[in-house]
N, C-alpha and C. Protein backbone atom coordinates (compact mmCIF):
# COMPACT_ATOMS: atom_id res chain seq x y z
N UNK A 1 70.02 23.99 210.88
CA UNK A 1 70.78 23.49 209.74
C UNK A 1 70.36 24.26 208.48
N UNK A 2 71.14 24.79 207.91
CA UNK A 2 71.08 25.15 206.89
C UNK A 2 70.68 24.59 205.25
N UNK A 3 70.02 24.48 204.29
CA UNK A 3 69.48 23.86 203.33
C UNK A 3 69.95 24.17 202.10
N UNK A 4 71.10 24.40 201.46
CA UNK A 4 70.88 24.70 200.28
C UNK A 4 70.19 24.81 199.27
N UNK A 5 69.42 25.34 198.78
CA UNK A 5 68.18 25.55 197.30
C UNK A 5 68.44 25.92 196.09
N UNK A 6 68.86 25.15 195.25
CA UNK A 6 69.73 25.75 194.26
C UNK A 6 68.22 25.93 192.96
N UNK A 7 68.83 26.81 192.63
CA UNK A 7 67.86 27.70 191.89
C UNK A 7 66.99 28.38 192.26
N UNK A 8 66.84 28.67 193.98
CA UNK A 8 66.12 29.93 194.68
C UNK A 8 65.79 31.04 193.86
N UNK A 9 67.08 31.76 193.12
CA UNK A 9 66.97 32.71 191.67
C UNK A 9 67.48 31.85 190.71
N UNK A 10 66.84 32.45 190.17
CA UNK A 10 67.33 31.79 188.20
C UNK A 10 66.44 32.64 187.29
N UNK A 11 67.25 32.41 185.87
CA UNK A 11 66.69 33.55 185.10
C UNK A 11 65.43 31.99 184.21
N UNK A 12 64.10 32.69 184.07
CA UNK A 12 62.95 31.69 183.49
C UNK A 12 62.92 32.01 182.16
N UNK A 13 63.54 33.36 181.24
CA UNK A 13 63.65 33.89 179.99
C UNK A 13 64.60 34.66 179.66
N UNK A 14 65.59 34.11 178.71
CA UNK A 14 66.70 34.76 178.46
C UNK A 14 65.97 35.32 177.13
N UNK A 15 67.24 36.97 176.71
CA UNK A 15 67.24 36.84 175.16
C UNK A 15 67.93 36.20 174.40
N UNK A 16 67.40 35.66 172.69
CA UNK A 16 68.51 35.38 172.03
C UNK A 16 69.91 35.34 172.08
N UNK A 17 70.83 34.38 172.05
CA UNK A 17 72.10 34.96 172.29
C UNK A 17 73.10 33.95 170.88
N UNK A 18 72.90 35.06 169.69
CA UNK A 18 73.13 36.45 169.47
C UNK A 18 71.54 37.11 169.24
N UNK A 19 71.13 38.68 169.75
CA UNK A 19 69.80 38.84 169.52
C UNK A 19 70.01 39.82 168.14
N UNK A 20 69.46 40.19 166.99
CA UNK A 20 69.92 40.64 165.95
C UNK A 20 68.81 42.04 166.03
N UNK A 21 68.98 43.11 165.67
CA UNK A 21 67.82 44.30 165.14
C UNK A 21 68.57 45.39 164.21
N UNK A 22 67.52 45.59 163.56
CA UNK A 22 67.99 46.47 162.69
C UNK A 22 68.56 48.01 163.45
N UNK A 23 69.08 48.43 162.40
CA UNK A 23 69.53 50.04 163.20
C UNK A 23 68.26 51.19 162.50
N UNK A 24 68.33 51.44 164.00
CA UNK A 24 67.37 52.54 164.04
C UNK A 24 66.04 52.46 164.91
N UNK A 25 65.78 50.76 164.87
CA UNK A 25 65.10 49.87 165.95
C UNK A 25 65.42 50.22 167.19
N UNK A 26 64.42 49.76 167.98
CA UNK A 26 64.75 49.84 169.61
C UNK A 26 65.27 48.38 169.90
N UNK A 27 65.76 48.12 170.61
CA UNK A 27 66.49 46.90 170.95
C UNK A 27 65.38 46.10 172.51
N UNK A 28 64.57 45.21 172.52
CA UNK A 28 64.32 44.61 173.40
C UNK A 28 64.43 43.67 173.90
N UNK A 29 65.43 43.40 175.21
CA UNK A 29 66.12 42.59 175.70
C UNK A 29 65.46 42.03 176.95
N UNK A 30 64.28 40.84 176.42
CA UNK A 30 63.80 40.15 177.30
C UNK A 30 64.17 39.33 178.45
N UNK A 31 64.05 39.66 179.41
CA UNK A 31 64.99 38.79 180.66
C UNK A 31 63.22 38.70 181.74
N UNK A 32 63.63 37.54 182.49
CA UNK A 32 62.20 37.26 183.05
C UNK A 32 63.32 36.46 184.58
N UNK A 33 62.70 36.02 185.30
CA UNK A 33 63.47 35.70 186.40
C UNK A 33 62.00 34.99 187.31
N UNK A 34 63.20 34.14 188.30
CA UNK A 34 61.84 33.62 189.83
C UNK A 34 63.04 33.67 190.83
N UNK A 35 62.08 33.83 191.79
CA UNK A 35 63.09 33.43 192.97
C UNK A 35 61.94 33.15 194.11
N UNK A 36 62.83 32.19 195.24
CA UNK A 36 61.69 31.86 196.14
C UNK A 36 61.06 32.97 196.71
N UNK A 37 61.95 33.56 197.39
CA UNK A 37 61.21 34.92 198.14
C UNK A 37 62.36 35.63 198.32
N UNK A 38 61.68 36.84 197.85
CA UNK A 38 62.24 38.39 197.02
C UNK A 38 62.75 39.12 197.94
N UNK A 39 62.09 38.63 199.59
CA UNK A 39 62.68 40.02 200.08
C UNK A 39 63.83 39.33 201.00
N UNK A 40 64.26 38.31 201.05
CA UNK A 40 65.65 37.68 201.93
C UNK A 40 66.34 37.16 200.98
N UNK A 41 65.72 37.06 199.53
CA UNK A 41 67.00 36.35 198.35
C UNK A 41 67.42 37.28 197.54
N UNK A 42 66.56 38.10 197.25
CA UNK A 42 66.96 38.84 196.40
C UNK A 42 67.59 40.53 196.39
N UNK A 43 68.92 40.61 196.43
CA UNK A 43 69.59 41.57 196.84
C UNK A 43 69.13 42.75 195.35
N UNK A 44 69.39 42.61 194.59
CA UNK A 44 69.00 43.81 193.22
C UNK A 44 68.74 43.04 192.15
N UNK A 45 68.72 43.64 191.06
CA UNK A 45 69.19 42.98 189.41
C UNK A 45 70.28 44.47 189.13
N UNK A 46 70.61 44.54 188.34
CA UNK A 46 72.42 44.90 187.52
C UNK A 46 71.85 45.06 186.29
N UNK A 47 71.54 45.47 184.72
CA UNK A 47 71.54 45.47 183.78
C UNK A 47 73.33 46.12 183.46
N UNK A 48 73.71 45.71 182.08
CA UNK A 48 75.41 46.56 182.14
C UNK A 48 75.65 46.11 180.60
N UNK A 49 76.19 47.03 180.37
CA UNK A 49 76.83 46.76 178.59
C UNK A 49 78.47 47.04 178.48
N UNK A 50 78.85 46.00 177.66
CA UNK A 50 80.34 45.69 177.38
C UNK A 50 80.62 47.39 176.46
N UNK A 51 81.76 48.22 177.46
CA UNK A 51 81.85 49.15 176.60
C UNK A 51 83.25 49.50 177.26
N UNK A 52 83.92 49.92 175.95
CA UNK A 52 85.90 50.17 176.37
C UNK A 52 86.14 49.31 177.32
N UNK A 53 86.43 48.12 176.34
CA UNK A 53 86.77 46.63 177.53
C UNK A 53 86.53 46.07 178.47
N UNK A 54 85.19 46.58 179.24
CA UNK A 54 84.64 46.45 180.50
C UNK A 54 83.31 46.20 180.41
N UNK A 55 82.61 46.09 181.56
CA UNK A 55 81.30 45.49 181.86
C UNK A 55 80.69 47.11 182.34
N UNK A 56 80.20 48.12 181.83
CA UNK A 56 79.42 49.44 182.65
C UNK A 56 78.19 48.88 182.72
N UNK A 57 77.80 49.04 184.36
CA UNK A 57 76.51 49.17 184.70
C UNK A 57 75.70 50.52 184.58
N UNK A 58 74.45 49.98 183.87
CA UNK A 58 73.32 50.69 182.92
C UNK A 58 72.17 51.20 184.12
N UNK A 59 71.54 50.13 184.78
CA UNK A 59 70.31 50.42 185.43
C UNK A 59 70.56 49.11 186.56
N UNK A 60 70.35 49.87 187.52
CA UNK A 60 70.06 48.82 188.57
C UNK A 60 68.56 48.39 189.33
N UNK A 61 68.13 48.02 189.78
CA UNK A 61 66.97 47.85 190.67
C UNK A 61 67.32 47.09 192.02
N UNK A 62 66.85 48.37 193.19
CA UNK A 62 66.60 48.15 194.40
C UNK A 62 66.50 47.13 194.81
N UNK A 63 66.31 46.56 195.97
CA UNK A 63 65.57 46.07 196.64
C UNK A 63 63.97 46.03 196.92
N UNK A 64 64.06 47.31 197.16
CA UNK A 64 62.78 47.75 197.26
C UNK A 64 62.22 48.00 196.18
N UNK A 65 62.47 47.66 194.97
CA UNK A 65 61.46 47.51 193.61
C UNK A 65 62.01 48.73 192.76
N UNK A 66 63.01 50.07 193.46
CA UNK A 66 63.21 51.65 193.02
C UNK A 66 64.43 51.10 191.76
N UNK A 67 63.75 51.68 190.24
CA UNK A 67 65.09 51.03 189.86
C UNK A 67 65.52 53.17 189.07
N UNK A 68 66.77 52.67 188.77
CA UNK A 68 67.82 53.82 188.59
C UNK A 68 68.68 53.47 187.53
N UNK A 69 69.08 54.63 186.66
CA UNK A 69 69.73 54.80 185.81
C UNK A 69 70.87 55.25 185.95
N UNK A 70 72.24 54.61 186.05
CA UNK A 70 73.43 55.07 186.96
C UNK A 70 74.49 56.03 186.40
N UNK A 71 74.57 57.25 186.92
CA UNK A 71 75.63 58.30 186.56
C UNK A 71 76.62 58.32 186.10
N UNK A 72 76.93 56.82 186.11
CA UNK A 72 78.52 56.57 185.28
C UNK A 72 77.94 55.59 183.50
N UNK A 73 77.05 55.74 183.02
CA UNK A 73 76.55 55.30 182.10
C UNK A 73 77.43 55.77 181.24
N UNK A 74 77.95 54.86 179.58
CA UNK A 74 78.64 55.71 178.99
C UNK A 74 77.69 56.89 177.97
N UNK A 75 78.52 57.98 177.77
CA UNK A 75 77.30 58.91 176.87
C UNK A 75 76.21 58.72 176.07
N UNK A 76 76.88 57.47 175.37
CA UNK A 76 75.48 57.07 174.18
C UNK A 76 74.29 56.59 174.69
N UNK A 77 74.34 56.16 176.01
CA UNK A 77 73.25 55.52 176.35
C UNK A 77 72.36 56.65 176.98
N UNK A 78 72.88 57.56 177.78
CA UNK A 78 72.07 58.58 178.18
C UNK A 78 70.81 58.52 177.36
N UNK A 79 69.32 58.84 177.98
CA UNK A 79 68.04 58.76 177.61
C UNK A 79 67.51 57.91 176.28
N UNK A 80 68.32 56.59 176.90
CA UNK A 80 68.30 55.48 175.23
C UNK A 80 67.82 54.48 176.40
N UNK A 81 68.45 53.97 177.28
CA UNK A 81 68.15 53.02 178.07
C UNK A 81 66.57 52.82 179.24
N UNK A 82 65.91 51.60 179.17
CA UNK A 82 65.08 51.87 180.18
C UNK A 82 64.60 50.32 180.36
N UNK A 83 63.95 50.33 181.53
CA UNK A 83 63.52 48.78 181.84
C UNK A 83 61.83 48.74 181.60
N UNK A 84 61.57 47.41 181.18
CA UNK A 84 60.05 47.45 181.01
C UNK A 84 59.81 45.72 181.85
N UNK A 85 58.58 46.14 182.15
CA UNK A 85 58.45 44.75 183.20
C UNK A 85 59.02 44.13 184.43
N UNK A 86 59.51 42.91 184.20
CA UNK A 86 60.21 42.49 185.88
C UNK A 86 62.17 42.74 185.21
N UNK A 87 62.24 43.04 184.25
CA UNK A 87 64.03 42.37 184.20
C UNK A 87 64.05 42.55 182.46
N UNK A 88 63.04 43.17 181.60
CA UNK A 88 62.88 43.85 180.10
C UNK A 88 64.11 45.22 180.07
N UNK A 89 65.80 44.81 179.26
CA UNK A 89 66.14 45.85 178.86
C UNK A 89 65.96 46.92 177.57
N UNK A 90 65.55 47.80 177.57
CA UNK A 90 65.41 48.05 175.96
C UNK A 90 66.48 49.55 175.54
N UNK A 91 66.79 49.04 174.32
CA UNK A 91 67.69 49.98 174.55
C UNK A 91 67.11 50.88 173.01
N UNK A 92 67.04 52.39 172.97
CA UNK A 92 66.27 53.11 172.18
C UNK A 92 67.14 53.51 170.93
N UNK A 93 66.83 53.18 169.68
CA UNK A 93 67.33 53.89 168.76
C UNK A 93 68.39 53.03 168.29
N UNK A 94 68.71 51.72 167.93
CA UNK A 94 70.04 51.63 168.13
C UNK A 94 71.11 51.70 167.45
N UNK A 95 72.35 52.07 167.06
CA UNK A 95 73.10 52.17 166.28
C UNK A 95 74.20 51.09 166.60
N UNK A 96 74.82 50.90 165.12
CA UNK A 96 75.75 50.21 164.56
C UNK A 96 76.99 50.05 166.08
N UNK A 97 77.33 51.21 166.85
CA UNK A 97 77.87 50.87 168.25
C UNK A 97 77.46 49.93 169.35
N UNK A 98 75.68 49.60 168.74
CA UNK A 98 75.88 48.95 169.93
C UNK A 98 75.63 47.29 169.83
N UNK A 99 76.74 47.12 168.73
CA UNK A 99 76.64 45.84 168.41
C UNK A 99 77.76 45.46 169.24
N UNK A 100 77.61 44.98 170.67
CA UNK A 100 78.75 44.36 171.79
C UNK A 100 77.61 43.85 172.67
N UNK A 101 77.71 43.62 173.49
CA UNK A 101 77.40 42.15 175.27
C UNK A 101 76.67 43.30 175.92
N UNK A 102 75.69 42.67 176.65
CA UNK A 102 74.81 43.09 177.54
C UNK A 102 74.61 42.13 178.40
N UNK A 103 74.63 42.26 179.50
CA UNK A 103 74.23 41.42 180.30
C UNK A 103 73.01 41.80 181.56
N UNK A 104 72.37 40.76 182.17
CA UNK A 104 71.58 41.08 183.48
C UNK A 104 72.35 40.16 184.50
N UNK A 105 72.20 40.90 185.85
CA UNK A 105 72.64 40.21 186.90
C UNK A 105 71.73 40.06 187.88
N UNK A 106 70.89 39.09 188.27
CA UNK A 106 70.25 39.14 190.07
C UNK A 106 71.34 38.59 191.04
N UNK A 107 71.06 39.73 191.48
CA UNK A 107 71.99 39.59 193.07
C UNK A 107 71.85 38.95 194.07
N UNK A 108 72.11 38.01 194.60
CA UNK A 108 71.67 36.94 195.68
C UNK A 108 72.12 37.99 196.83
N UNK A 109 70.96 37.85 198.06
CA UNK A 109 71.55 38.58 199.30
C UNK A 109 72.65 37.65 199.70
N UNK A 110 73.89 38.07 200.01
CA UNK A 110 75.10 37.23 200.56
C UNK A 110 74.31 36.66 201.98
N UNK A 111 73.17 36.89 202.19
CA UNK A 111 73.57 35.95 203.86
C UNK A 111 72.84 34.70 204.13
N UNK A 112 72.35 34.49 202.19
CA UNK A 112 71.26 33.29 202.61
C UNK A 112 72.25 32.23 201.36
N UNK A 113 73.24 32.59 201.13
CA UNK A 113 74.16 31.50 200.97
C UNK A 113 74.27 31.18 199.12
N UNK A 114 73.43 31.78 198.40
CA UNK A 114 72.98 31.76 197.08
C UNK A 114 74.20 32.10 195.96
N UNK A 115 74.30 31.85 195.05
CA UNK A 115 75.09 32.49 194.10
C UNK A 115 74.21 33.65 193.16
N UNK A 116 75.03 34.50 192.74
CA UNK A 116 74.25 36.03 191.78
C UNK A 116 74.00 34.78 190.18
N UNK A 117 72.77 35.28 189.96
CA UNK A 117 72.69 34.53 188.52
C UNK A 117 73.37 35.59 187.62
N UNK A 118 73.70 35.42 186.38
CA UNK A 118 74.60 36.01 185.63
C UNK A 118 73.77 35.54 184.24
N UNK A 119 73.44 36.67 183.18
CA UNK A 119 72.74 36.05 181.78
C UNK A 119 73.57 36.87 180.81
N UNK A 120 74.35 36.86 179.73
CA UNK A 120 74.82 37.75 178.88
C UNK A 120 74.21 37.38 177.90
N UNK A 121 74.42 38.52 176.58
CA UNK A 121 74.24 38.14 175.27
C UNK A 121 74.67 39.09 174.79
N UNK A 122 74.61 38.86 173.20
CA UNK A 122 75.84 39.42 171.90
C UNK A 122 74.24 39.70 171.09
N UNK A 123 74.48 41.91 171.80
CA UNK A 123 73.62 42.34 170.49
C UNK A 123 73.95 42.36 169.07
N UNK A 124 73.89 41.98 168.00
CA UNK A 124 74.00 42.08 166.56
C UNK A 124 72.82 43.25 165.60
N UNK A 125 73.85 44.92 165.71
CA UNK A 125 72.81 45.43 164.94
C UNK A 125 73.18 45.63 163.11
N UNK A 126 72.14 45.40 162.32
CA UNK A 126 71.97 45.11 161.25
C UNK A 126 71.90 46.32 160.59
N UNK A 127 72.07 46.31 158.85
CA UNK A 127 71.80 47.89 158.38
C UNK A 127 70.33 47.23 157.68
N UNK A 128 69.94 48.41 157.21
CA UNK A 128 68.49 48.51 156.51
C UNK A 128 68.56 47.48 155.40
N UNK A 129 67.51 46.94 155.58
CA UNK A 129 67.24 46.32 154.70
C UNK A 129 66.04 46.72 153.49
């Protein structure tokens, strides 16, 4: 028989939502997560930013812990983006563009019955103060 476990994954630290930084700042987008056990629940995490009406995925992470910076990134992000910790997005330098949605995704493996957790938020970048 099968058991449902709801909250197997779940996110334990979101960022701010709206998170605010000045321009020119690095942007650090704290995300923290649990899950029961990592290697039958947990299919990846997804990092992705709202850009030309859509959701582009930024950086993914493996399974196996290998995370990657994905080839279809839009230009600005090229060598701006990087992960720090278990599920930390930071995004380098940031300008007045990248005041739009970011989100993280953990991926539930489809065969243990789970739903993908889903966290967004609304970066707000600021001018000098």
């Amino acid at each position: 028989m099968f058991i449902f476990q709801e909250e197997a994954i779940s996110f334990t630290k979101e960022p701010d939502n709206p998170s605010y930084i000045k321009k020119g700042n690095n942007a650090t987008l704290v995300w923290d997560y649990s899950v029961t056990d990592r290697q039958t629940e947990l299919k990846g995490i997804i990092w992705a930013v709202y850009f030309n009406n859509r959701f582009t995925n930024l950086v993914v992470e493996y399974k196996n812990g290998d995370r990657a910076i994905l080839s279809g990134i839009p230009s600005a992000y090229i060598g701006r983006v990087g992960i720090e910790g278990r599920a930390t997005l930071v995004i380098g330098n940031v300008t007045f563009q990248d005041s739009t949605s970011f989100r993280c995704t953990l991926r539930a493996e489809p065969t243990v019955g789970l739903q993908d957790q889903v966290s967004g938020i609304k970066l707000i970048v600021t001018g000098m103060v």
